[in-house]
N, C-alpha and C. Protein backbone atom coordinates (compact mmCIF):
# COMPACT_ATOMS: atom_id res chain seq x y z
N UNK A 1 -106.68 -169.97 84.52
CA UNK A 1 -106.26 -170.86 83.44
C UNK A 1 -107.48 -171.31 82.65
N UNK A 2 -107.55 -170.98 81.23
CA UNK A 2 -108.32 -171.42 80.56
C UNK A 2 -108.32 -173.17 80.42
N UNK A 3 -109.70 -173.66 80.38
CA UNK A 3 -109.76 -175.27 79.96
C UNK A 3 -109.40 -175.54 78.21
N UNK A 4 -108.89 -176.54 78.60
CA UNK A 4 -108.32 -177.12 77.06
C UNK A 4 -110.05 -177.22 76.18
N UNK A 5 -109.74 -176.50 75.01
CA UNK A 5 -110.78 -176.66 74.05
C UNK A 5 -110.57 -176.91 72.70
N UNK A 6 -111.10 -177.94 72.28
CA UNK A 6 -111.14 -178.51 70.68
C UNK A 6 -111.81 -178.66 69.83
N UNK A 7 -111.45 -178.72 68.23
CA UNK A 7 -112.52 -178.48 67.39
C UNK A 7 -113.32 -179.77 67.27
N UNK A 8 -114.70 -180.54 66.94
CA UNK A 8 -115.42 -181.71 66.91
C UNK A 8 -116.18 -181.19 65.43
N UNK A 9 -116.13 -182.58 65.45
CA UNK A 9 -117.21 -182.59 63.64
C UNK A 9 -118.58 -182.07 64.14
N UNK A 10 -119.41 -181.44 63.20
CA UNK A 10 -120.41 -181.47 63.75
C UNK A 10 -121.13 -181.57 62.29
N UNK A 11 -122.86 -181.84 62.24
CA UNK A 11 -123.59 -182.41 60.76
C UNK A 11 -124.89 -181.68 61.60
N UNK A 12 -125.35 -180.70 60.84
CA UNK A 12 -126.61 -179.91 60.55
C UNK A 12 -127.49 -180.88 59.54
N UNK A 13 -127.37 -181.47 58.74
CA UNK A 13 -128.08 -181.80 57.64
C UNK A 13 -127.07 -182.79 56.73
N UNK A 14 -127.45 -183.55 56.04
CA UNK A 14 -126.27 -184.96 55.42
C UNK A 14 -125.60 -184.13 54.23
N UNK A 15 -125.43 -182.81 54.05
CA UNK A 15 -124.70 -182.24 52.85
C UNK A 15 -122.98 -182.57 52.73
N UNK A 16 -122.50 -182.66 53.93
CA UNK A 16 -121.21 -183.73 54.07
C UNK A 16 -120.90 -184.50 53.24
N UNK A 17 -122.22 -185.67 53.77
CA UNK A 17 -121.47 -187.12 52.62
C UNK A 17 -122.36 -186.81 51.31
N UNK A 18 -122.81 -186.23 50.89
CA UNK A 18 -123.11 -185.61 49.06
C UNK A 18 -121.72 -184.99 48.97
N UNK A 19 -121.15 -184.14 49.50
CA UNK A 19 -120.13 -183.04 49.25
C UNK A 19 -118.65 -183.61 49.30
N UNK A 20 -118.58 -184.27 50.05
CA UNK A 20 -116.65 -185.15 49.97
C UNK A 20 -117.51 -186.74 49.72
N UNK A 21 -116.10 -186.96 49.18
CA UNK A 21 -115.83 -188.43 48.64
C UNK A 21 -116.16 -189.30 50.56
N UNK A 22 -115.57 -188.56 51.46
CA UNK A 22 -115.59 -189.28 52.57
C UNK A 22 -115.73 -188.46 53.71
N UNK A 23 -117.19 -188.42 54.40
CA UNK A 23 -117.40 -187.22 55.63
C UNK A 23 -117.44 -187.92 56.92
N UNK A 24 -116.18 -186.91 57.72
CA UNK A 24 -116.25 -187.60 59.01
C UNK A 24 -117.54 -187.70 59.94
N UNK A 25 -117.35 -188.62 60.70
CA UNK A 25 -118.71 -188.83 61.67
C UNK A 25 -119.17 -187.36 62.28
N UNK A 26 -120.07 -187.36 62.88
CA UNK A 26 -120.43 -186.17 63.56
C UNK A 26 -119.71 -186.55 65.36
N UNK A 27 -119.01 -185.44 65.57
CA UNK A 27 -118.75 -185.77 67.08
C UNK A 27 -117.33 -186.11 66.99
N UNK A 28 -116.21 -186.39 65.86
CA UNK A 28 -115.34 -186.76 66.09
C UNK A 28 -114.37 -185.46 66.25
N UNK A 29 -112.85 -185.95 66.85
CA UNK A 29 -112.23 -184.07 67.02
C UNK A 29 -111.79 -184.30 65.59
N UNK A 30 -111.05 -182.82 65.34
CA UNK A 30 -110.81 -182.29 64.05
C UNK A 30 -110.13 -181.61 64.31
N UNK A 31 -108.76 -181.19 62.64
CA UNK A 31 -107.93 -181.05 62.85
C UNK A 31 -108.24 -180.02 61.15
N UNK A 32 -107.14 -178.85 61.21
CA UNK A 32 -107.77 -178.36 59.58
C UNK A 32 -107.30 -179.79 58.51
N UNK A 33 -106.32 -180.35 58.77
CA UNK A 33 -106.08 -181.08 57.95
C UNK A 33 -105.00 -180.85 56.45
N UNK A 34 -104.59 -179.74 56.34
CA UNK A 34 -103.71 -179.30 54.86
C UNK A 34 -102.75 -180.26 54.49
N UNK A 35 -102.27 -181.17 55.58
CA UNK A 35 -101.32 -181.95 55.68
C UNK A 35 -101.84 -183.20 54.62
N UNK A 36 -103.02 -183.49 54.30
CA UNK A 36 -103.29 -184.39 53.25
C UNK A 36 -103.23 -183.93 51.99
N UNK A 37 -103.17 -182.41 51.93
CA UNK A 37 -102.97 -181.82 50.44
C UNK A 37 -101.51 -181.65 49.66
N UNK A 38 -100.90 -182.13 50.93
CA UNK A 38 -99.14 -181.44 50.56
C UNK A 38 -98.51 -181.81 49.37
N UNK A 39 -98.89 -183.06 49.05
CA UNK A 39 -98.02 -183.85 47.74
C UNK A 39 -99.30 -183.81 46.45
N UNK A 40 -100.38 -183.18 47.03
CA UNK A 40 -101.03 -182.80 45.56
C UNK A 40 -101.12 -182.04 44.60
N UNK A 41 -101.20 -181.83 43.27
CA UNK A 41 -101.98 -180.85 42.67
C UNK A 41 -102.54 -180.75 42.84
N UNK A 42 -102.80 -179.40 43.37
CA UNK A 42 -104.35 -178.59 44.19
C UNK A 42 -104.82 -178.28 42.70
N UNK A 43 -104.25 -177.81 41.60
CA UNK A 43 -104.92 -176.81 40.22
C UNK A 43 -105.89 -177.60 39.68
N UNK A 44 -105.29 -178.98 39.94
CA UNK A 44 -106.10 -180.70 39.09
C UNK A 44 -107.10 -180.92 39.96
N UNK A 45 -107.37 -180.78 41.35
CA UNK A 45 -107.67 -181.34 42.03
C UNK A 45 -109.22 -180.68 41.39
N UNK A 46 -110.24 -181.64 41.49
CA UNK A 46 -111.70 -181.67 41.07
C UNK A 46 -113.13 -182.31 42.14
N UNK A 47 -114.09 -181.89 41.57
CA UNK A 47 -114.83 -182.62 42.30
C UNK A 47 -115.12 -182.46 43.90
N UNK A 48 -115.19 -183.86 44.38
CA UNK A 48 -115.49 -184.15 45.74
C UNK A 48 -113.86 -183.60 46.53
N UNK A 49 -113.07 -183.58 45.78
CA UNK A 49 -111.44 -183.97 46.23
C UNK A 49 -111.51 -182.19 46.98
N UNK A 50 -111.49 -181.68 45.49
CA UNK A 50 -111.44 -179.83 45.16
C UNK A 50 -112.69 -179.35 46.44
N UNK A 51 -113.38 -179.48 47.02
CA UNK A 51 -114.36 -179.32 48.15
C UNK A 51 -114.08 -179.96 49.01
N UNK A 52 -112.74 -180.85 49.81
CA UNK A 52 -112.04 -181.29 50.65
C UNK A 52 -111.47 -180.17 51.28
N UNK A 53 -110.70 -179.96 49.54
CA UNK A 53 -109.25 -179.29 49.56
C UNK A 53 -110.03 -177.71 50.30
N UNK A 54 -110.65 -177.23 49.80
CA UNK A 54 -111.36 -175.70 49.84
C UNK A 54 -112.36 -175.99 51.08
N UNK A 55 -112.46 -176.46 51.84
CA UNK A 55 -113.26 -176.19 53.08
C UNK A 55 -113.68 -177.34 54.32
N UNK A 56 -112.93 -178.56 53.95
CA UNK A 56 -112.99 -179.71 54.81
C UNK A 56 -112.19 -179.63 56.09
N UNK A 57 -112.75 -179.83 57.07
CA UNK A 57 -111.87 -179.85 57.98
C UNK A 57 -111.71 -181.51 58.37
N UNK A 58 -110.40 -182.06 59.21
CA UNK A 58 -110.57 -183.63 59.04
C UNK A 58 -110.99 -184.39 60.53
N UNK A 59 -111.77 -185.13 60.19
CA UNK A 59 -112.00 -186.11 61.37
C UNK A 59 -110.80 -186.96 61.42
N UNK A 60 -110.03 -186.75 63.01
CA UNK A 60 -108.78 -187.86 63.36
C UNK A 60 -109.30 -189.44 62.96
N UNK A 61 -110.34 -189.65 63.49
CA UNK A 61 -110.55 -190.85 63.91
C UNK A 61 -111.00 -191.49 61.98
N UNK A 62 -111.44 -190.98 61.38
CA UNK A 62 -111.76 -191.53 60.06
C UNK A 62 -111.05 -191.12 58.87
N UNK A 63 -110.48 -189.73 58.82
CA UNK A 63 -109.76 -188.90 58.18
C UNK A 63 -111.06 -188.65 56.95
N UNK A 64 -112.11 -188.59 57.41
CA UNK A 64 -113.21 -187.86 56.63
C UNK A 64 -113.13 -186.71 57.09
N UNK A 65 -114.03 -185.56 55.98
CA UNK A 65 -113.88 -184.39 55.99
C UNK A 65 -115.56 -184.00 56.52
N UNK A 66 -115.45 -182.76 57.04
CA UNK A 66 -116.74 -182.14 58.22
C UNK A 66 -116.54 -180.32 57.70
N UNK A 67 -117.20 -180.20 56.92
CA UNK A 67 -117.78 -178.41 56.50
C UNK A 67 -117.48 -177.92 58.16
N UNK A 68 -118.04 -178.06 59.11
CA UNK A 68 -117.95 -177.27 60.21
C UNK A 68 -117.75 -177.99 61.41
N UNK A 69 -116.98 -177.40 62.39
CA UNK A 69 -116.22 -177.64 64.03
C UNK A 69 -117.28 -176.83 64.46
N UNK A 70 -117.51 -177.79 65.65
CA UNK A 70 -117.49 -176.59 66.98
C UNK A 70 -116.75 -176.94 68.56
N UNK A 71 -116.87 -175.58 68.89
CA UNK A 71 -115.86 -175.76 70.10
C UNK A 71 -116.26 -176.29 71.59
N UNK A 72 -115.86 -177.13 71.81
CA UNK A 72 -116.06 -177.72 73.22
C UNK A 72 -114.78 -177.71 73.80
N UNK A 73 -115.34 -178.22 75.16
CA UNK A 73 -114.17 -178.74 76.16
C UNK A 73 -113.68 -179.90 76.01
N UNK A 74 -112.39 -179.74 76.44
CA UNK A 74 -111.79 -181.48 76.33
C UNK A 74 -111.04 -181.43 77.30
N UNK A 75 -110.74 -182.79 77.61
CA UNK A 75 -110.09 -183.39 78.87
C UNK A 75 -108.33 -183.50 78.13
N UNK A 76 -107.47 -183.51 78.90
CA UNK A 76 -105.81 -183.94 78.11
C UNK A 76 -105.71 -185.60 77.74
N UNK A 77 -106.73 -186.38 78.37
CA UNK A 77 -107.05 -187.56 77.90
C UNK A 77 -107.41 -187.83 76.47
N UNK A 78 -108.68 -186.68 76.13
CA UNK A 78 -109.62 -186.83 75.07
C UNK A 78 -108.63 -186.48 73.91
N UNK A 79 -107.47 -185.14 74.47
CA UNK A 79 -106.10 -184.66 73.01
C UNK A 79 -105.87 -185.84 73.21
N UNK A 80 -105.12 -186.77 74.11
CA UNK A 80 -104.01 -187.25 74.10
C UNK A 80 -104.71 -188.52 73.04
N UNK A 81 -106.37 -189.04 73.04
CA UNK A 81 -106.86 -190.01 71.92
C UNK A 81 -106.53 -189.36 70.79
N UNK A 82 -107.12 -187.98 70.18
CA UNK A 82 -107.25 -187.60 69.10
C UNK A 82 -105.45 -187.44 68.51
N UNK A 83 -104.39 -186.95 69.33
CA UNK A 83 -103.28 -187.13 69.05
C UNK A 83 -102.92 -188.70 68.22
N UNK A 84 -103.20 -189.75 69.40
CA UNK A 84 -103.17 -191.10 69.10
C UNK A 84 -103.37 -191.86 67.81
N UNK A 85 -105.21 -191.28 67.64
CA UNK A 85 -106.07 -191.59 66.30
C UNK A 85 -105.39 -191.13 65.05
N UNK A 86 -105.10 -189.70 65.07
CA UNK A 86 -104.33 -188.85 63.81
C UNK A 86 -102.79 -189.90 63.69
N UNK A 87 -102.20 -189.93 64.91
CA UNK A 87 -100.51 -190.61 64.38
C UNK A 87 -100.63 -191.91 63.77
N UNK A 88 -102.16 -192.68 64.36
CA UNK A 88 -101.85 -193.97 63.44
C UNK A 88 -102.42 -193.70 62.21
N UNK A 89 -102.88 -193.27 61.84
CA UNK A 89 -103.18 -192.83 60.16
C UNK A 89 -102.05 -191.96 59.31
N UNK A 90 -101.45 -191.45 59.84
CA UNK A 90 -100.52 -190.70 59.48
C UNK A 90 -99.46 -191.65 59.50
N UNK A 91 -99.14 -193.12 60.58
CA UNK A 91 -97.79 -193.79 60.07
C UNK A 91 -98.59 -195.17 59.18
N UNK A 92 -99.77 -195.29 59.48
CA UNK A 92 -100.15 -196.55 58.76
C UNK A 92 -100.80 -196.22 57.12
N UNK A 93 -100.83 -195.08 56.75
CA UNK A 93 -102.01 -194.12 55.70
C UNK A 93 -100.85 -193.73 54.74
N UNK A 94 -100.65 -192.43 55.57
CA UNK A 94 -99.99 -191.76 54.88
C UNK A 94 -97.87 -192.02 55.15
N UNK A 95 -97.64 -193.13 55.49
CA UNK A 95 -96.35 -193.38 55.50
C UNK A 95 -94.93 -192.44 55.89
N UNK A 96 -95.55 -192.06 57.31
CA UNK A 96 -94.90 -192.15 58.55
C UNK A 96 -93.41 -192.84 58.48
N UNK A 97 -92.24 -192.87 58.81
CA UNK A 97 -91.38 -193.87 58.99
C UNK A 97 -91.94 -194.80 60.39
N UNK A 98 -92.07 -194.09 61.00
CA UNK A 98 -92.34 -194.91 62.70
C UNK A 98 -93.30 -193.97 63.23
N UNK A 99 -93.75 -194.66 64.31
CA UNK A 99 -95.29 -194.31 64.93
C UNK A 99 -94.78 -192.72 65.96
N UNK A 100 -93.27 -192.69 66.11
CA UNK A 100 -93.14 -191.98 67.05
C UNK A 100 -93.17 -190.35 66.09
N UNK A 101 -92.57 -190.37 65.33
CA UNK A 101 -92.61 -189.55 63.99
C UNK A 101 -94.32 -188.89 63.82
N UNK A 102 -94.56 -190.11 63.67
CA UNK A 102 -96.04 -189.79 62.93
C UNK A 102 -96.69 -189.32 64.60
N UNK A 103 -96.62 -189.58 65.88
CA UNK A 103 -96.87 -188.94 67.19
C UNK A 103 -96.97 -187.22 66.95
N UNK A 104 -95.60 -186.72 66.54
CA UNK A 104 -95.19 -185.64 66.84
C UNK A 104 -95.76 -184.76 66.11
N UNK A 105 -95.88 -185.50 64.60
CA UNK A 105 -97.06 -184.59 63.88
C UNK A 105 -98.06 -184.51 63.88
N UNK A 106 -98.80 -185.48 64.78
CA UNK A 106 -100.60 -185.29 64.91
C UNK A 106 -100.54 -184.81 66.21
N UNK A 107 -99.28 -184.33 67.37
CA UNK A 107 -99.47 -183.30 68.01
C UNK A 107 -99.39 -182.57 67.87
N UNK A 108 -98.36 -181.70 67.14
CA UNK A 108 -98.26 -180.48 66.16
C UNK A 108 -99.56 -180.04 65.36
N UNK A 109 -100.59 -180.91 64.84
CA UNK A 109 -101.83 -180.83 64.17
C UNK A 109 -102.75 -180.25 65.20
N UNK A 110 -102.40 -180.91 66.12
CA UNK A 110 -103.90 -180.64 66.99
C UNK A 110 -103.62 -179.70 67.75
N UNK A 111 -102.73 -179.82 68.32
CA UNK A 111 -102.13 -178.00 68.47
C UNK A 111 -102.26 -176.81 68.03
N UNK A 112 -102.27 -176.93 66.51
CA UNK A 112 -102.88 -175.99 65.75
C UNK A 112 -104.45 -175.77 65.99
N UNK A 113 -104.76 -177.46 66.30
CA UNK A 113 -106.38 -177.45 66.22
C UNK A 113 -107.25 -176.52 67.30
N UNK A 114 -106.50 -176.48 68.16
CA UNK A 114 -106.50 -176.25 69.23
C UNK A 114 -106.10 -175.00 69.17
N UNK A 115 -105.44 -174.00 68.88
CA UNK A 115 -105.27 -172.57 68.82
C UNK A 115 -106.40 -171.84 67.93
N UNK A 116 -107.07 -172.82 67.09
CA UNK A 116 -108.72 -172.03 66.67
C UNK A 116 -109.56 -171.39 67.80
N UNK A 117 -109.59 -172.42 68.94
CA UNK A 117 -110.78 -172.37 69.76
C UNK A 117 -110.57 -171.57 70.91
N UNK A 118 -110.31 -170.24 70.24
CA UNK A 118 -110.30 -169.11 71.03
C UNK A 118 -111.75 -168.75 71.50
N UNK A 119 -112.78 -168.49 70.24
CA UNK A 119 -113.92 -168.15 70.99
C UNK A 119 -114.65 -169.33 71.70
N UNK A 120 -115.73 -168.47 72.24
CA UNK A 120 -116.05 -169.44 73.32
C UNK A 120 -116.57 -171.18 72.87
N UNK A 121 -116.94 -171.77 73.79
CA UNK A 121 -117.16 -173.23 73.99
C UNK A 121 -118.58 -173.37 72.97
N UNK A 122 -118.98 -173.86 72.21
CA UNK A 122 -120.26 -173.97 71.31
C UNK A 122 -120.03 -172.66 69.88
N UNK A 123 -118.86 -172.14 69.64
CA UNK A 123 -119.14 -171.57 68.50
C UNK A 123 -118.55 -172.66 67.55
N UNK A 124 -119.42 -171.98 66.28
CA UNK A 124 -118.82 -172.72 64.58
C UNK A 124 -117.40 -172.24 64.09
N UNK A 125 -117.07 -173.22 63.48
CA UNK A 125 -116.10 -172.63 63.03
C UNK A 125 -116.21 -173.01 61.60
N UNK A 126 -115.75 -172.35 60.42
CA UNK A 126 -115.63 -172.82 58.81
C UNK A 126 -114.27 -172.22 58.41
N UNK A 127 -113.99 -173.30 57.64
CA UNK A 127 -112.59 -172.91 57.37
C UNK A 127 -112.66 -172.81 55.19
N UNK A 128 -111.78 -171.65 54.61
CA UNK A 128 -111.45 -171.75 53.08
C UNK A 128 -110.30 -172.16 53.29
N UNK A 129 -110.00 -172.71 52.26
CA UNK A 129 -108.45 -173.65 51.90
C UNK A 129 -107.96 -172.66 50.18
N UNK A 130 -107.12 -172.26 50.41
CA UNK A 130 -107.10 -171.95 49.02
C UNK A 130 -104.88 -172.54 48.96
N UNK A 131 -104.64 -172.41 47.46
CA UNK A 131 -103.31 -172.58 47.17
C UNK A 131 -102.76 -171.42 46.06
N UNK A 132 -101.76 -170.59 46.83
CA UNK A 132 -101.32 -169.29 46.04
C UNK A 132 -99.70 -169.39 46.10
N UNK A 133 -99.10 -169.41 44.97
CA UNK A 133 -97.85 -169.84 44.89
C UNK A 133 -97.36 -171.03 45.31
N UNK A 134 -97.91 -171.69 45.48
CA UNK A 134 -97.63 -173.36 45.72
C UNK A 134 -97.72 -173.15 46.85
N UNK A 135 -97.97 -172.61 48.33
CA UNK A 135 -98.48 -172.46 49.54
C UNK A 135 -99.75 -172.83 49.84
N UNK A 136 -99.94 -173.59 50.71
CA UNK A 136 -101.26 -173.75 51.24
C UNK A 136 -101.71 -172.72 52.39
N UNK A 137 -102.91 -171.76 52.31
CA UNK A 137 -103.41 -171.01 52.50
C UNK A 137 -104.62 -171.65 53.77
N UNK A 138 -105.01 -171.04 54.41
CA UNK A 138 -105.99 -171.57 55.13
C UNK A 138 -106.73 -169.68 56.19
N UNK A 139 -107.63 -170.26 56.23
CA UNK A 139 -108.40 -169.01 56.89
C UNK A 139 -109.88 -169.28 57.50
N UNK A 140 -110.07 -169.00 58.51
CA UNK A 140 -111.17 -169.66 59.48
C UNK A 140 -112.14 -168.02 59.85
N UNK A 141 -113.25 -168.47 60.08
CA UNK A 141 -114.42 -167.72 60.14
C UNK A 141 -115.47 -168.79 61.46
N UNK A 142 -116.17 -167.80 61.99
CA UNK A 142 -116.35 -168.08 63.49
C UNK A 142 -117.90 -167.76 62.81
N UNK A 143 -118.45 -168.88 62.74
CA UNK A 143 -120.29 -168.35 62.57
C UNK A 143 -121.09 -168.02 63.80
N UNK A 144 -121.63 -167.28 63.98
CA UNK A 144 -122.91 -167.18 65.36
C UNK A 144 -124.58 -166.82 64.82
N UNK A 145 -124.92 -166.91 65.72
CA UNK A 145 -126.26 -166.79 65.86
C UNK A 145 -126.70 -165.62 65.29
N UNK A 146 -127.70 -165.46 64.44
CA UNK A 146 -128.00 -164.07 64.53
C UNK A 146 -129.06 -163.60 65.74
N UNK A 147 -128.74 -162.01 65.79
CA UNK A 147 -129.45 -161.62 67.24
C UNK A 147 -130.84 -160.96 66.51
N UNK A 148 -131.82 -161.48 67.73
CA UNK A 148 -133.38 -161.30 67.38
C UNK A 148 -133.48 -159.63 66.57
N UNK A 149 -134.22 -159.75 65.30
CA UNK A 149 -134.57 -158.29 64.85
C UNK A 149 -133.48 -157.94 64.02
N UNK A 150 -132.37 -158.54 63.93
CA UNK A 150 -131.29 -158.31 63.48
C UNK A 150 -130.87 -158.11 61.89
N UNK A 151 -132.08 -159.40 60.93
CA UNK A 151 -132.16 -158.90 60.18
C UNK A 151 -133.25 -158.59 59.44
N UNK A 152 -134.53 -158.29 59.13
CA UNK A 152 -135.81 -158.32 59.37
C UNK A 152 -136.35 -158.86 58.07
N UNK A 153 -135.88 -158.27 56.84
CA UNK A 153 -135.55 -159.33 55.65
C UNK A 153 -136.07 -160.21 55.63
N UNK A 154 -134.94 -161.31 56.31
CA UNK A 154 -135.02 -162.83 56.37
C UNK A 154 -135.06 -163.39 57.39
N UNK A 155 -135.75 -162.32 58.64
CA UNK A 155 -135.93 -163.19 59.44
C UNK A 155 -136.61 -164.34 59.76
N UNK A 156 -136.06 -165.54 60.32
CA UNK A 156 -136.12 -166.76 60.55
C UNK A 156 -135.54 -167.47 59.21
N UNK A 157 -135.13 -167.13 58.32
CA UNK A 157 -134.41 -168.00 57.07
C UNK A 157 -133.12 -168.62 57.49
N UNK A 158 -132.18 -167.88 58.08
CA UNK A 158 -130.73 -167.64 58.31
C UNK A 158 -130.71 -167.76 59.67
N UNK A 159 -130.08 -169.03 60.41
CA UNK A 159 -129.54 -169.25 61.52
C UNK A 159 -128.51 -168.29 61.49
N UNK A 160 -127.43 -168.59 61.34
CA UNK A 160 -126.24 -167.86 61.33
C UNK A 160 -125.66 -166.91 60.34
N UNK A 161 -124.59 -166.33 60.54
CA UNK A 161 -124.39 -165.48 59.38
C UNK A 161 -122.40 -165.35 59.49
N UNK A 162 -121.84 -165.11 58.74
CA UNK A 162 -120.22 -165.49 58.79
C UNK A 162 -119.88 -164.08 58.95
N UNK A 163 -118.88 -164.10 60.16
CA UNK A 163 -118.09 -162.87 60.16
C UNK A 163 -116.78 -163.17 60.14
N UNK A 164 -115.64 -162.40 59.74
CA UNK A 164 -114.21 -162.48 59.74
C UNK A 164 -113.68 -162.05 60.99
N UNK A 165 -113.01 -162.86 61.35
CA UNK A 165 -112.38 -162.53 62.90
C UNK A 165 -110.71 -162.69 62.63
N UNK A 166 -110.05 -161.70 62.12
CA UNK A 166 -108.67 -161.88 61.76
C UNK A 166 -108.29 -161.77 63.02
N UNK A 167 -108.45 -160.80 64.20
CA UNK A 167 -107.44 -160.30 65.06
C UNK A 167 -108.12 -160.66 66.31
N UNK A 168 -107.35 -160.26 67.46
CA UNK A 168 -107.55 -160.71 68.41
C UNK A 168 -108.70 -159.78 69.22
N UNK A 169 -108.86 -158.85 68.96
CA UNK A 169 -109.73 -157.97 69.55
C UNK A 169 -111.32 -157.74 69.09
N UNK A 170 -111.66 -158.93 68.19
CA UNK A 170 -113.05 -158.98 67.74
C UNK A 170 -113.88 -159.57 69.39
N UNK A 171 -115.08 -159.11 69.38
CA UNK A 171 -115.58 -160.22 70.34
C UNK A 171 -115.77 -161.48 70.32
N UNK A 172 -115.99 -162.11 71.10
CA UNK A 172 -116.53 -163.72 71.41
C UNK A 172 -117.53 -164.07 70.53
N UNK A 173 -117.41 -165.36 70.05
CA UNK A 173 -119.12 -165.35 69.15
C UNK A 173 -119.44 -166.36 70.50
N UNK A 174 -120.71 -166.41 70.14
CA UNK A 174 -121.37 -167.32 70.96
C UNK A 174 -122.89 -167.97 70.44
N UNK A 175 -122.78 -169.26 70.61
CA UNK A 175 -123.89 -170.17 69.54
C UNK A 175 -125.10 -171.18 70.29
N UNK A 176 -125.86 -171.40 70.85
CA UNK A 176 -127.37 -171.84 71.75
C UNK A 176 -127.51 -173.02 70.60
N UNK A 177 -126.93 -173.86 70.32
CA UNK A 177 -127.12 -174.67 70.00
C UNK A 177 -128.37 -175.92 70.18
N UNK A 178 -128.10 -175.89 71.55
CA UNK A 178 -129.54 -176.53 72.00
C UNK A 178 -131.04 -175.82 71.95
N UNK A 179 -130.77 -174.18 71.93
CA UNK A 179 -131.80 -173.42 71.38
C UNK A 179 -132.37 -173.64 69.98
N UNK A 180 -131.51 -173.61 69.01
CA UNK A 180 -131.58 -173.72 67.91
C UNK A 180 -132.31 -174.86 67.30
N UNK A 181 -131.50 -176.26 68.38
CA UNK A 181 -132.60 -177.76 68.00
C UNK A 181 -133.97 -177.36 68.63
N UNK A 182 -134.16 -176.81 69.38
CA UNK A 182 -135.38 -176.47 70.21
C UNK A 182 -136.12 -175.84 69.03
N UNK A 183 -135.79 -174.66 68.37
CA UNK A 183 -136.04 -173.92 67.92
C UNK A 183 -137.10 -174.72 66.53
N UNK A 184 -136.10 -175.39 66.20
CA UNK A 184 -136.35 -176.50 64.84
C UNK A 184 -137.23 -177.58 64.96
N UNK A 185 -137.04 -177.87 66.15
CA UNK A 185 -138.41 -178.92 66.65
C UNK A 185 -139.23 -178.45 66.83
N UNK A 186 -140.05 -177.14 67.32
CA UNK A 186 -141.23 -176.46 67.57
C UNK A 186 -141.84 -176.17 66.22
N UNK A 187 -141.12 -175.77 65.39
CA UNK A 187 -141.23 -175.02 63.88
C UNK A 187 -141.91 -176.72 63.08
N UNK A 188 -141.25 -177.47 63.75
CA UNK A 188 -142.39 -179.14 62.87
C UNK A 188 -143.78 -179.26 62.86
């Protein structure tokens, strides 16, 4: 049996809060979020809003938006907060009839959230948001590490590099995160 795994904000650098009107904390779980776009014009939508809409994923706990997840472990405690956090914003925010209502859809959310984090525990995840026929569109990309020599170019420019993982038979990405701070602190 696989352990329950979920998406968390994560902040490389403060391009977040320049980029949305409102960026979730680093560390909080996350959810894609489309559910705040439903009653908008996406065509109007501009700005900080239009870079929500096209690549934010949402922090439960603030309903700020986070460019990139990554995947950890979680306890059914830690869903059962982030469930919690999402339903009261969803009946106190966005007008819920009742809390039990607004329950069912920030489990349904995180559920979804939660069917991202197929690859392993420490990969990125980035998500595009697009709207085609009045449908909200969504599509996720799994960043990793690049491997030493890999690209010789630019090597050391480019931490990571984006691949498309439509199907189920791509491999695992996998991300050294703590390498990487290592990596960045030596380079000072």
């Amino acid at each position: 049996m696989t352990a329950l795994r979920l998406p968390r904000t994560i902040r490389f650098d403060p391009s977040d809060t320049f980029v949305f009107e409102r960026a979730a904390e680093p560390g909080e779980w996350a959810v894609p979020g489309s559910f705040l776009f439903w009653d908008q014009d996406v065509a109007a939508l501009a700005g900080k809003q239009r870079a929500a809409f096209r690549a934010g994923f949402v922090g439960v706990r603030s309903l700020g938006f986070s460019t990139l997840v990554v995947i950890v472990e979680a306890s059914e405690a830690e869903r059962d907060e982030a469930v919690e956090d999402l339903a009261r914003h969803i009946h106190e925010r966005l007008g819920a009839p009742d809390l039990e209502t607004a329950r069912a859809a920030a489990r349904e959310e995180v559920e979804v959230a939660a069917s991202l984090c197929r690859p392993a525990v420490g990969s990125l995840i980035a998500m595009h948001r697009t709207s085609e026929e009045g449908e909200i569109r969504e599509s996720f990309r799994t960043l990793r590490r690049r491997a030493p020599g890999e690209d010789r170019l630019h090597a050391g420019l480019r931490a990571f590099r984006l691949i498309e993982a439509d199907d189920e038979e791509q491999p695992e990405e996998h991300v050294d995160l703590l390498s990487l701070q290592r990596a960045g602190e030596a380079g000072r």
